[in-house]
Protein backbone atom coordinates (compact mmCIF):
# COMPACT_ATOMS: atom_id res chain seq x y z
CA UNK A 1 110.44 48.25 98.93
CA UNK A 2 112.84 48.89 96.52
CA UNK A 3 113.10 51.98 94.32
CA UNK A 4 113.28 51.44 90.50
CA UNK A 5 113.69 55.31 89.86
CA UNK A 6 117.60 56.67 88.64
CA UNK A 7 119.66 58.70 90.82
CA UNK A 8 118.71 61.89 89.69
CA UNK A 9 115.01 60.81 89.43
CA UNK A 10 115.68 60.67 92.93
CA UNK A 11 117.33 63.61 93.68
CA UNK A 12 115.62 66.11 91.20
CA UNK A 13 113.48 68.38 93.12
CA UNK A 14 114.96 68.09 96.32
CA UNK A 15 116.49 70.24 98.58
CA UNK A 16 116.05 72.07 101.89
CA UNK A 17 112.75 73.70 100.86
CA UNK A 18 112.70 73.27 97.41
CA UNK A 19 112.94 76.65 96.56
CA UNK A 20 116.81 77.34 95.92
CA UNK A 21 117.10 78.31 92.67
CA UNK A 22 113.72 81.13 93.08
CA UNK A 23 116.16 82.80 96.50
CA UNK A 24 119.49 82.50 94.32
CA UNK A 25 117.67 84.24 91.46
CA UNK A 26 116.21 86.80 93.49
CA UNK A 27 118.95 87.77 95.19
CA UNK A 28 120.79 88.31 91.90
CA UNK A 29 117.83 90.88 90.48
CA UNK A 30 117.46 92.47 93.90
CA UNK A 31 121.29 92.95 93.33
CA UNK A 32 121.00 93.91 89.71
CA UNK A 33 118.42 96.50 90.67
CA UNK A 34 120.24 97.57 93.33
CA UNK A 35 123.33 99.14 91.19
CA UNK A 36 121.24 102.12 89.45
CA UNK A 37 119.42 102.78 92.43
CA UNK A 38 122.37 103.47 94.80
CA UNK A 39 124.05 105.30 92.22
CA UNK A 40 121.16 107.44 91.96
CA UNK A 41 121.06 107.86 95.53
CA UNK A 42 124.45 108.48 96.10
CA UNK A 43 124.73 111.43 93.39
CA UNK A 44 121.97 112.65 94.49
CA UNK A 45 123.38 112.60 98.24
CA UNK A 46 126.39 114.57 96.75
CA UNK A 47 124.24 116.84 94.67
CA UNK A 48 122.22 118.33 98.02
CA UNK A 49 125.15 117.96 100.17
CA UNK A 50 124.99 121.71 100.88
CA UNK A 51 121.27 122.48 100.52
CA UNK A 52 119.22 123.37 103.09
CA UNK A 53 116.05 121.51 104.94
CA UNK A 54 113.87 123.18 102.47
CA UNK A 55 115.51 122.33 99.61
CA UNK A 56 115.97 118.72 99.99
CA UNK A 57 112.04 118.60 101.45
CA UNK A 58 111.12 119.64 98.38
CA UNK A 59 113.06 117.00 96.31
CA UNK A 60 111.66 113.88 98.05
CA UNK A 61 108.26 115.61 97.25
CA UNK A 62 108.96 114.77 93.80
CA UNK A 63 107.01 111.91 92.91
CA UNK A 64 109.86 110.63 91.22
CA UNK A 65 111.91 110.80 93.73
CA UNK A 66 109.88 109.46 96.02
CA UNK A 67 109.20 106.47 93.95
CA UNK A 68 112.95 105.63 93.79
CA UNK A 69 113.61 106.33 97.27
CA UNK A 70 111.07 103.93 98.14
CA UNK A 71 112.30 101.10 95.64
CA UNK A 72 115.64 101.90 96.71
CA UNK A 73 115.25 101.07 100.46
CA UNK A 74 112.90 98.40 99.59
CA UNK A 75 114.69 96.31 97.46
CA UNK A 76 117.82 96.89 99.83
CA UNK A 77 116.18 95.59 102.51
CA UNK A 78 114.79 92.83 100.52
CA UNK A 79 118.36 92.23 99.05
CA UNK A 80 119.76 91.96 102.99
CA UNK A 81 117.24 89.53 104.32
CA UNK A 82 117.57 87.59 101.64
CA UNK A 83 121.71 87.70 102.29
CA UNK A 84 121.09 86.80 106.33
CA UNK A 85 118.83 84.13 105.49
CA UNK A 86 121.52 82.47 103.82
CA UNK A 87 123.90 83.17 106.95
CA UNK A 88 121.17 81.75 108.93
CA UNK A 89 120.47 78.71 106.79
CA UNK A 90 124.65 78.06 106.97
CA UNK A 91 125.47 78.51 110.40
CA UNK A 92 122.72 77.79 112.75
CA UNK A 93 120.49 75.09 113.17
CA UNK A 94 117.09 73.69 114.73
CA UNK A 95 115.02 76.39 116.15
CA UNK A 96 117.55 78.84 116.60
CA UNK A 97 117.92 79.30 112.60
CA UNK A 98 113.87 79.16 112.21
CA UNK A 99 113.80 82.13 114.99
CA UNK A 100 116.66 84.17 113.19
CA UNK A 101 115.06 83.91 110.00
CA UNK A 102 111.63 84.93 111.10
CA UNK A 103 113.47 88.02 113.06
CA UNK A 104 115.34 88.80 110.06
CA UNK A 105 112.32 89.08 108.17
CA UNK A 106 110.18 90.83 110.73
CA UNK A 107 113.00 93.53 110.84
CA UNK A 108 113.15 94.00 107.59
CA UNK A 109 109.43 94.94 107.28
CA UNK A 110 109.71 96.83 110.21
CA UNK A 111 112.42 99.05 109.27
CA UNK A 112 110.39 98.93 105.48
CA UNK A 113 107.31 100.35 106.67
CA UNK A 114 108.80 103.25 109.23
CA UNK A 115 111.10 104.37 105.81
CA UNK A 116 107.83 104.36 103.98
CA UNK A 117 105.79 106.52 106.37
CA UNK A 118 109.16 108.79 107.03
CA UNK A 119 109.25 109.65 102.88
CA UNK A 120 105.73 109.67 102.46
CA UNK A 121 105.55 112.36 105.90
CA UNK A 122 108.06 114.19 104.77
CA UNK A 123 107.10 114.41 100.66
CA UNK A 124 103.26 115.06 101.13
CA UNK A 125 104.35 118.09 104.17
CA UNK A 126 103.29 116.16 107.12
């Protein structure tokens, strides 16, 4: 059978799993919202450099604080799967890439979660 459509009838909307252009964008916001956040985090680092336990429990009781601590680690660890998915997609193949991405992921939540429960612990007194 032969194909009547043009070259890029053929080609538009194709790729590995047609979703290219949604992980390229989000990597560039995740990045984007990463810059404020890590400066934030890093002055604040330097700020409470010589405070004491009490001190710096009581600033990641802030709700605020909290908050952006949360987005912060968040949308880093967002940011990073995203960035070894791409590794993955480059340099591996078959199985071995599907079983490295799903890891990746699975980490990522993982490591998500525990930060979570750690802030939330340690800004509500537990």
């Amino acid at each position: 059978m032969t194909d009547l459509r043009t070259p890029l009838a053929r080609a538009r909307g194709l790729g590995s799993a047609k979703d290219g252009v949604h992980h390229w964008w989000m990597q560039r916001l995740t990045a984007i919202a990463l810059i404020p956040l890590v400066v934030w985090f890093a002055v604040s680092l330097v700020m409470m450099s010589g405070a004491d336990y009490a001190v710096v429990r009581a600033w990641i009781g802030s709700p605020l604080v909290m908050v952006l601590l949360i987005l912060t680690i968040g949308i880093g660890l967002h940011h990073g799967q995203l960035g070894m998915q791409v590794v993955w997609e480059d340099y591996t193949d078959g199985a071995l890439r599907v079983v490295m991405i799903v890891l990746t992921k699975f980490i990522a939540v993982v490591f998500g979660l525990g930060a979570i429960v750690a802030i939330m612990r340690i800004g509500f007194g537990g």
